[in-house]
PDB file of N, CA and C in Angstrom:
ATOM      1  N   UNK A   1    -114.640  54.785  11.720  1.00  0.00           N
ATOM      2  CA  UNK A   1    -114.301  53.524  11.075  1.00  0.00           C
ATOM      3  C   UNK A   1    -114.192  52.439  12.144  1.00  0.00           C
ATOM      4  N   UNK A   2    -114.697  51.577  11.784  1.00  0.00           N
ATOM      5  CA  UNK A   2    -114.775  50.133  12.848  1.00  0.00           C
ATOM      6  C   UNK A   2    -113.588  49.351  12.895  1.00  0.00           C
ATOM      7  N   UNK A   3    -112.974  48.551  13.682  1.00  0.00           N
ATOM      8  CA  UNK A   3    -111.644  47.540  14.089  1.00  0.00           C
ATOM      9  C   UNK A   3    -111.880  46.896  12.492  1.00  0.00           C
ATOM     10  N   UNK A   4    -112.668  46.154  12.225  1.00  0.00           N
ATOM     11  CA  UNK A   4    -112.825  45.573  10.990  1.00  0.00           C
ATOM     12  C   UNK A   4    -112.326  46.030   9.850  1.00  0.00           C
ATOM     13  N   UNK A   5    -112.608  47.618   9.641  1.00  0.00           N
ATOM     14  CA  UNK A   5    -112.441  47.937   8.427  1.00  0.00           C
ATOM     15  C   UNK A   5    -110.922  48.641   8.491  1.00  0.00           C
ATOM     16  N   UNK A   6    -111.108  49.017   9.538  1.00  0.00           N
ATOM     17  CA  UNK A   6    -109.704  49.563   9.981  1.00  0.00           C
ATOM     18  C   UNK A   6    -107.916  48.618   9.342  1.00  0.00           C
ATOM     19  N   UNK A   7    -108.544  46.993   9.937  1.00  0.00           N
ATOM     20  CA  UNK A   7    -107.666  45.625   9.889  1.00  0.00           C
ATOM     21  C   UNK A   7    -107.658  45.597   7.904  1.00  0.00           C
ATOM     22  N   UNK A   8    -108.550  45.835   7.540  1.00  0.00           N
ATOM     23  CA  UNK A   8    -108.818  45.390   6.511  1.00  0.00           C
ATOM     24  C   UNK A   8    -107.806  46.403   5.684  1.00  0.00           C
ATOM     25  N   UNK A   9    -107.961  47.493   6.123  1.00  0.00           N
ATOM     26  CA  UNK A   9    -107.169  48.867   5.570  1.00  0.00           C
ATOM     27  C   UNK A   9    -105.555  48.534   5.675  1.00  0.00           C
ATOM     28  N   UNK A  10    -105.609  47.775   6.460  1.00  0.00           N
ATOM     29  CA  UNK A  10    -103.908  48.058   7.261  1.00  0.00           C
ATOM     30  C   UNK A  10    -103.700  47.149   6.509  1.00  0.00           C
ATOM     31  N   UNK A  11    -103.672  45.879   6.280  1.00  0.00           N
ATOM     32  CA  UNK A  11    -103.677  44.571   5.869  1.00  0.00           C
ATOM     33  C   UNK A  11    -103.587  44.789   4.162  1.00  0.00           C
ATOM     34  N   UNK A  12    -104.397  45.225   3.825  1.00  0.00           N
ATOM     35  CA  UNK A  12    -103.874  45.702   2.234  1.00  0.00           C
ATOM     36  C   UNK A  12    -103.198  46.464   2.057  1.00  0.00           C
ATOM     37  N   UNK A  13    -102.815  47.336   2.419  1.00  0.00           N
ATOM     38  CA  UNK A  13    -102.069  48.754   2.683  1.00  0.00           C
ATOM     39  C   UNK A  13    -100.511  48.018   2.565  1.00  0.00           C
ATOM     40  N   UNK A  14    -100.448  47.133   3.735  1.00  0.00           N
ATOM     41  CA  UNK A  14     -98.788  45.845   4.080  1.00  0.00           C
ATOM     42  C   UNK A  14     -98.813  45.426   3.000  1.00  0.00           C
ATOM     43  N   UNK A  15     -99.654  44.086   2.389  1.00  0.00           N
ATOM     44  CA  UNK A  15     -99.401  43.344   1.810  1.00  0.00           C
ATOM     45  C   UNK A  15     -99.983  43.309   0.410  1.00  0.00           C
ATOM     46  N   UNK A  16    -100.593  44.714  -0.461  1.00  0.00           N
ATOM     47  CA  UNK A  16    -100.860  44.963  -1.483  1.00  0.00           C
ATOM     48  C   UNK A  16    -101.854  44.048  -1.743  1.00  0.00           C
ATOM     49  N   UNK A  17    -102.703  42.872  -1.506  1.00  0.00           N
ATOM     50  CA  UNK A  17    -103.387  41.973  -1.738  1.00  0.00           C
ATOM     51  C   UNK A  17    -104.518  41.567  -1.263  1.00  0.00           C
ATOM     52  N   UNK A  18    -105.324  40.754  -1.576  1.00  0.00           N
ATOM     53  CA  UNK A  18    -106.705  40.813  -1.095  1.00  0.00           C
ATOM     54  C   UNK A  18    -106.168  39.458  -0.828  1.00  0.00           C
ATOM     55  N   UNK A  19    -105.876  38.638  -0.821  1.00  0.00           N
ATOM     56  CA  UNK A  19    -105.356  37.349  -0.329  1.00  0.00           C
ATOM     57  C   UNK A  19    -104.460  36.842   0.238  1.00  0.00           C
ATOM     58  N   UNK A  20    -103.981  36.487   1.682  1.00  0.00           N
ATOM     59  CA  UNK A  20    -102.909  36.606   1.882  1.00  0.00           C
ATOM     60  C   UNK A  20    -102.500  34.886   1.855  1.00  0.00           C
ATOM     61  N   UNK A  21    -101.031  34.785   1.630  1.00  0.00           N
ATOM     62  CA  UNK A  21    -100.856  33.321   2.056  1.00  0.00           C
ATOM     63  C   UNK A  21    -100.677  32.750   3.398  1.00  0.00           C
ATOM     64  N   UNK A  22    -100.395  31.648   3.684  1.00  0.00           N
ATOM     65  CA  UNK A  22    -100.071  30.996   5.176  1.00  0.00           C
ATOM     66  C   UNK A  22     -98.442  32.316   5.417  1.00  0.00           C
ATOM     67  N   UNK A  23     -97.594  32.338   5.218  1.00  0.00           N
ATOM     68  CA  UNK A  23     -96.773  32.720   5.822  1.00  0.00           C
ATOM     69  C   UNK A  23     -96.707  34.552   6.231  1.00  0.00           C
ATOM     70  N   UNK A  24     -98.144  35.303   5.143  1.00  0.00           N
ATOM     71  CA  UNK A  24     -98.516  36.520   5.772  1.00  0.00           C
ATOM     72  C   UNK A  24     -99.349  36.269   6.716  1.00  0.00           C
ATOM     73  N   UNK A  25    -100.019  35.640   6.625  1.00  0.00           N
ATOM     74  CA  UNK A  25    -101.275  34.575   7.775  1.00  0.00           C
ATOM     75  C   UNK A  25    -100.011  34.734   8.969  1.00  0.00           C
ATOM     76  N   UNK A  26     -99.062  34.262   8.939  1.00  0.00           N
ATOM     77  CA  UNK A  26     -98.728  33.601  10.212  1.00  0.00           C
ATOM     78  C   UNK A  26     -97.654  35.102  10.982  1.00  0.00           C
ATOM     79  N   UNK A  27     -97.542  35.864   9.805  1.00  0.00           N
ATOM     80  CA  UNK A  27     -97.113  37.002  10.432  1.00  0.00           C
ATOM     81  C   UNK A  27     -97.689  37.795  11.241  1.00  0.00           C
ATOM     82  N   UNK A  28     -99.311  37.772  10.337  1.00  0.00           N
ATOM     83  CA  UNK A  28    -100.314  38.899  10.821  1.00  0.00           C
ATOM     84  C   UNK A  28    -100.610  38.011  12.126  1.00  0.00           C
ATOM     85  N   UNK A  29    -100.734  37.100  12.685  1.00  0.00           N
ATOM     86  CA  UNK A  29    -101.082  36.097  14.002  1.00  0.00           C
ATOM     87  C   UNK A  29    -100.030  35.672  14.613  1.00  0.00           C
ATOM     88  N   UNK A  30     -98.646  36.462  14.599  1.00  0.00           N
ATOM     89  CA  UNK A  30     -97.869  35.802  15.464  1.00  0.00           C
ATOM     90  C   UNK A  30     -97.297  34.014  16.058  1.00  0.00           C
ATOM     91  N   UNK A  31     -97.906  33.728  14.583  1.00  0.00           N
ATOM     92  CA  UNK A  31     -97.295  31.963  14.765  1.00  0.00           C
ATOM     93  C   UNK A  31     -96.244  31.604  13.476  1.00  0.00           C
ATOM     94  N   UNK A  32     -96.072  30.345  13.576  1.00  0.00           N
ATOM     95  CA  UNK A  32     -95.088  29.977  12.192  1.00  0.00           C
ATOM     96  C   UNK A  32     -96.166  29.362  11.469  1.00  0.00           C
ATOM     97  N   UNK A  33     -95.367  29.282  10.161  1.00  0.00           N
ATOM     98  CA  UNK A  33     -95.858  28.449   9.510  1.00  0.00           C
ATOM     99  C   UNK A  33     -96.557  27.177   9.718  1.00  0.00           C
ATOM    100  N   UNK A  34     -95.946  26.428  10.418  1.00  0.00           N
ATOM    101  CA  UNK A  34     -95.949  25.524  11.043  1.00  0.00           C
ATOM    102  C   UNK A  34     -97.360  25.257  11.730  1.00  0.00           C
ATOM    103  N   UNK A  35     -97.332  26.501  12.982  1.00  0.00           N
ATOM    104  CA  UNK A  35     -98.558  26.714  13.187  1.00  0.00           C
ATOM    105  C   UNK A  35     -99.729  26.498  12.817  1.00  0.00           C
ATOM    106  N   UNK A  36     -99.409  27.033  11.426  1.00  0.00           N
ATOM    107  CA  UNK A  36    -101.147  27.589  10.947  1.00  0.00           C
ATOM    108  C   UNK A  36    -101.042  26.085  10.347  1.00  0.00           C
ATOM    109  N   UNK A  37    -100.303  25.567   9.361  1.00  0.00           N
ATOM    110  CA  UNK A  37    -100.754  24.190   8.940  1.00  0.00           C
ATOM    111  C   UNK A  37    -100.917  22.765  10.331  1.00  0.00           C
ATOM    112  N   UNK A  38    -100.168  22.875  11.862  1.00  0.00           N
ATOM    113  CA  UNK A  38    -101.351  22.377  12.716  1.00  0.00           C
ATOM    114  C   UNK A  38    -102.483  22.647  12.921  1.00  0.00           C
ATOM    115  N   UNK A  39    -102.824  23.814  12.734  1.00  0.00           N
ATOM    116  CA  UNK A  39    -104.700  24.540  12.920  1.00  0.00           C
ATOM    117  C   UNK A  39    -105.220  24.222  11.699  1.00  0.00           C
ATOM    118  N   UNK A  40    -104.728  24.359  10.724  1.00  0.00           N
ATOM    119  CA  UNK A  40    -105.462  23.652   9.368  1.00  0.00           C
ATOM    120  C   UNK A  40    -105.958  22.173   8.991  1.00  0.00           C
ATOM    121  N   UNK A  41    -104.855  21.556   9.604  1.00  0.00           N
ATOM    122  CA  UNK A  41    -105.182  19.793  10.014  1.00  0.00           C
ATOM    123  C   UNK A  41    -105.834  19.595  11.315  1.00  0.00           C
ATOM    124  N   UNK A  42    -105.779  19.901  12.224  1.00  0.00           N
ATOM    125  CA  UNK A  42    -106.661  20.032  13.592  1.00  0.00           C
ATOM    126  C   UNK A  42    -107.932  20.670  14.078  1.00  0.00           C
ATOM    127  N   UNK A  43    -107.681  21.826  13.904  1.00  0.00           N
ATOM    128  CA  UNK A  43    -108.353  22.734  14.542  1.00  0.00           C
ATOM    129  C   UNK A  43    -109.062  24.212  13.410  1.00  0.00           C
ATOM    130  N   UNK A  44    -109.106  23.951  12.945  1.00  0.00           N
ATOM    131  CA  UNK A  44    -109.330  25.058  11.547  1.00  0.00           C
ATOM    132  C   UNK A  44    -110.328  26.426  11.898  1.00  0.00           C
ATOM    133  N   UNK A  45    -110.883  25.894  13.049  1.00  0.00           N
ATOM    134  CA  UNK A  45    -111.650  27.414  13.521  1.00  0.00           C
ATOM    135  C   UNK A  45    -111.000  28.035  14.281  1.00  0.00           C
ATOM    136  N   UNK A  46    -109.693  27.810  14.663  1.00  0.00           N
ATOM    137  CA  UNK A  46    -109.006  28.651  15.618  1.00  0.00           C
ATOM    138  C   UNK A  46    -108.088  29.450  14.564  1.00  0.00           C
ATOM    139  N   UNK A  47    -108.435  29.899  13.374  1.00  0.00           N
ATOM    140  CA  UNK A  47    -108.271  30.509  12.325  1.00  0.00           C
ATOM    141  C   UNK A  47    -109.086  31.118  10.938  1.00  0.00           C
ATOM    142  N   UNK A  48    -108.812  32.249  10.097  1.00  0.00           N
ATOM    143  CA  UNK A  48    -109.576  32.513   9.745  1.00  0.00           C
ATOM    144  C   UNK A  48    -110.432  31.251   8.462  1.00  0.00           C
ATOM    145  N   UNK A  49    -111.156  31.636   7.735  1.00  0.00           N
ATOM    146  CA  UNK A  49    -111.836  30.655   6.868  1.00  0.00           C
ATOM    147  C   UNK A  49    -110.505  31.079   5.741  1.00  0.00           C
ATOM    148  N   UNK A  50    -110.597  29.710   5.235  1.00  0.00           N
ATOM    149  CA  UNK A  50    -109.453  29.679   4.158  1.00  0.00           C
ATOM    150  C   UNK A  50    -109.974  29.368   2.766  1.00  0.00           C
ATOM    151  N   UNK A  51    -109.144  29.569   1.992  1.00  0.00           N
ATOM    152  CA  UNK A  51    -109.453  28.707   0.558  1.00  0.00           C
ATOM    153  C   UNK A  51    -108.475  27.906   0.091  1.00  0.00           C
ATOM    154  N   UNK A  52    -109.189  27.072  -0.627  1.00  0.00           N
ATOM    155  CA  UNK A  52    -107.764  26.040  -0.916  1.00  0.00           C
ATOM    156  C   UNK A  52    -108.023  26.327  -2.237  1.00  0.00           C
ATOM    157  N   UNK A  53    -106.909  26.425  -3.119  1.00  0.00           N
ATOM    158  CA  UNK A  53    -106.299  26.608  -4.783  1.00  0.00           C
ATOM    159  C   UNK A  53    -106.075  25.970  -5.247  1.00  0.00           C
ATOM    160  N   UNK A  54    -107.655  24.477  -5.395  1.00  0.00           N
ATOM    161  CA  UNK A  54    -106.920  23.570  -6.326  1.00  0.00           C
ATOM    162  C   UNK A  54    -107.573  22.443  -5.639  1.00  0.00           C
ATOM    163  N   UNK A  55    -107.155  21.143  -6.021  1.00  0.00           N
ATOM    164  CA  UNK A  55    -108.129  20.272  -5.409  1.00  0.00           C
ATOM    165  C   UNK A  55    -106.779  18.853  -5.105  1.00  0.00           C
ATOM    166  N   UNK A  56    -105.278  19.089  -5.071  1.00  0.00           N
ATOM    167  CA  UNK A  56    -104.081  18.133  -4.788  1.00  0.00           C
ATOM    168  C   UNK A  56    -103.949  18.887  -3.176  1.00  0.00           C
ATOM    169  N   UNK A  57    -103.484  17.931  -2.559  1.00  0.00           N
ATOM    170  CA  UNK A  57    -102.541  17.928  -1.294  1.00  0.00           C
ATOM    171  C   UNK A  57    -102.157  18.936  -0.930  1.00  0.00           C
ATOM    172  N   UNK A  58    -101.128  19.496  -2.112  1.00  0.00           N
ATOM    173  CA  UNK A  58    -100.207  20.579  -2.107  1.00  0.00           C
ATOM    174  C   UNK A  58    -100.856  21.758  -3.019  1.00  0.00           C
ATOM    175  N   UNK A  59    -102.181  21.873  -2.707  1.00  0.00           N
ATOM    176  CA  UNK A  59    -102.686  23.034  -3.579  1.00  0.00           C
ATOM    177  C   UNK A  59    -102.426  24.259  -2.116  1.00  0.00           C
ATOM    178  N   UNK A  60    -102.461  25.502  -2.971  1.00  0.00           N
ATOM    179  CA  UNK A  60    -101.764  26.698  -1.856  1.00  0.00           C
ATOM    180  C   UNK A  60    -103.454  27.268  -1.322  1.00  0.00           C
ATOM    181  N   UNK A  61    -102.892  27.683  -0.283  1.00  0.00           N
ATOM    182  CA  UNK A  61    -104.002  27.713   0.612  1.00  0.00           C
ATOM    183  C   UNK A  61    -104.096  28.792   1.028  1.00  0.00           C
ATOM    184  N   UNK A  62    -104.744  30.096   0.865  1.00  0.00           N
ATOM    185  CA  UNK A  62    -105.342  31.470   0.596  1.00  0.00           C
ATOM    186  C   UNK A  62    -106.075  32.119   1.752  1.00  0.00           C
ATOM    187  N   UNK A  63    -105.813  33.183   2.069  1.00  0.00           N
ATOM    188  CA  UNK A  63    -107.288  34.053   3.297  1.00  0.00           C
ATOM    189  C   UNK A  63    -107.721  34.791   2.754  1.00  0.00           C
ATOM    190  N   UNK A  64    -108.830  35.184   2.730  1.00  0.00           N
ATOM    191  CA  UNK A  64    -109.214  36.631   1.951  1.00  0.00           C
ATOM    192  C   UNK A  64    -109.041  37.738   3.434  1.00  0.00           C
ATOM    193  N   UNK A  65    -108.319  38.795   2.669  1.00  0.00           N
ATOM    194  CA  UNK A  65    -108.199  39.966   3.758  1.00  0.00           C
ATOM    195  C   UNK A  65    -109.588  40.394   4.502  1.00  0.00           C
ATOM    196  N   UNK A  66    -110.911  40.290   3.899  1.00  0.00           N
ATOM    197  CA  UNK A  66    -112.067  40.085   4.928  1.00  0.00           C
ATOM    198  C   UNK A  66    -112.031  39.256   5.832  1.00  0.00           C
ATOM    199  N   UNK A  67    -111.931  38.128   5.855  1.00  0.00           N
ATOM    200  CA  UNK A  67    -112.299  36.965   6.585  1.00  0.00           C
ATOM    201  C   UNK A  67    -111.276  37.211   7.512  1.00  0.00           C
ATOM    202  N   UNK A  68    -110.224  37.686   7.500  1.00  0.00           N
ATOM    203  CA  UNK A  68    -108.798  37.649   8.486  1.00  0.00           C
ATOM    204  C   UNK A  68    -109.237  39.175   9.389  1.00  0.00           C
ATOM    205  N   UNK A  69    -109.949  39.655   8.808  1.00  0.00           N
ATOM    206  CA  UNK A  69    -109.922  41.105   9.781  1.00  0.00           C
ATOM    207  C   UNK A  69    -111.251  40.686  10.339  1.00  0.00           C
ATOM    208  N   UNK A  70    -111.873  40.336   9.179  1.00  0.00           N
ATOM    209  CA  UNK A  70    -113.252  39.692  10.743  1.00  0.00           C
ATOM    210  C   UNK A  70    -113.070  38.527  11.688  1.00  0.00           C
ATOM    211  N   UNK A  71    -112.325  37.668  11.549  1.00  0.00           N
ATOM    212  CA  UNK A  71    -111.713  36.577  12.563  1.00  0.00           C
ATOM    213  C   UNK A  71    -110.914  37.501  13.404  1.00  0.00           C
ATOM    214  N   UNK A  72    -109.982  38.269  13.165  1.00  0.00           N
ATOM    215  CA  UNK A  72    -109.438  39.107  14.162  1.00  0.00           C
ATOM    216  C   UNK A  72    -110.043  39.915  15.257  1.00  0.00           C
ATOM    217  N   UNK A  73    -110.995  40.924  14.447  1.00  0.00           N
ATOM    218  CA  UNK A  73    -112.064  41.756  15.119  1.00  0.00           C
ATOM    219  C   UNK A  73    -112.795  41.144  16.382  1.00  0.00           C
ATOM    220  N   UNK A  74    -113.008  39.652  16.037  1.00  0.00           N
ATOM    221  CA  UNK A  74    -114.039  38.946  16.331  1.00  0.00           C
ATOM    222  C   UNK A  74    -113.141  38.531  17.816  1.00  0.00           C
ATOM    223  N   UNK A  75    -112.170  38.059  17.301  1.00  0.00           N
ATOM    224  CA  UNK A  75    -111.087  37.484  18.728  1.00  0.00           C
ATOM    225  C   UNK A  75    -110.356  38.522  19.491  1.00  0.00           C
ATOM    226  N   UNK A  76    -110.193  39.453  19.141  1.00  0.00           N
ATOM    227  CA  UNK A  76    -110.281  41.031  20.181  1.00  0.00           C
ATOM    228  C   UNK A  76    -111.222  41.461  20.609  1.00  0.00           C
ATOM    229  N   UNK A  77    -112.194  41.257  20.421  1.00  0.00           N
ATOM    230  CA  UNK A  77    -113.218  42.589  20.778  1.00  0.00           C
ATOM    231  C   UNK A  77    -113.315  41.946  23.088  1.00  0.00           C
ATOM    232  N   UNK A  78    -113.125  43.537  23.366  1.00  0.00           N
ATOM    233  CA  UNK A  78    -113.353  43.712  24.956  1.00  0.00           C
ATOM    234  C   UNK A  78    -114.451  44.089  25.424  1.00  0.00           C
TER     235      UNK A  78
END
């Protein structure tokens, strides 16, 4: 089994979900909240691809457990 599928395993396994929000986001990456919404207004590739839920300000903002284990995979690999 590959780092990818491996992340992907673990990651649903934790958080029962194929989607995680900013604050499992910021668990699984070791930042705050906070964090991830500066990389979301700034910098948005220094994170995984997101979805937004909705088309207001304050619509909630989604990862799919793929995209987070392949952004991960991708920023580990030695």
């Amino acid at each position: 089994m590959d780092s990818e599928n491996k992340i992907i395993e673990m990651l649903e396994d934790k958080y029962k979900t194929f989607l995680l929000s900013k604050k499992q986001l910021a668990e699984v990456m070791s930042l705050s909240i906070s964090g991830i919404d500066n990389l979301l207004a700034n910098d948005s590739k220094k994170l995984p691809q997101h979805i937004k839920m909705g088309q207001g300000n304050k619509s909630a903002i989604r990862f799919s457990v793929i995209s987070v284990a392949k952004f991960l995979s991708k920023s580990y690999e030695i």
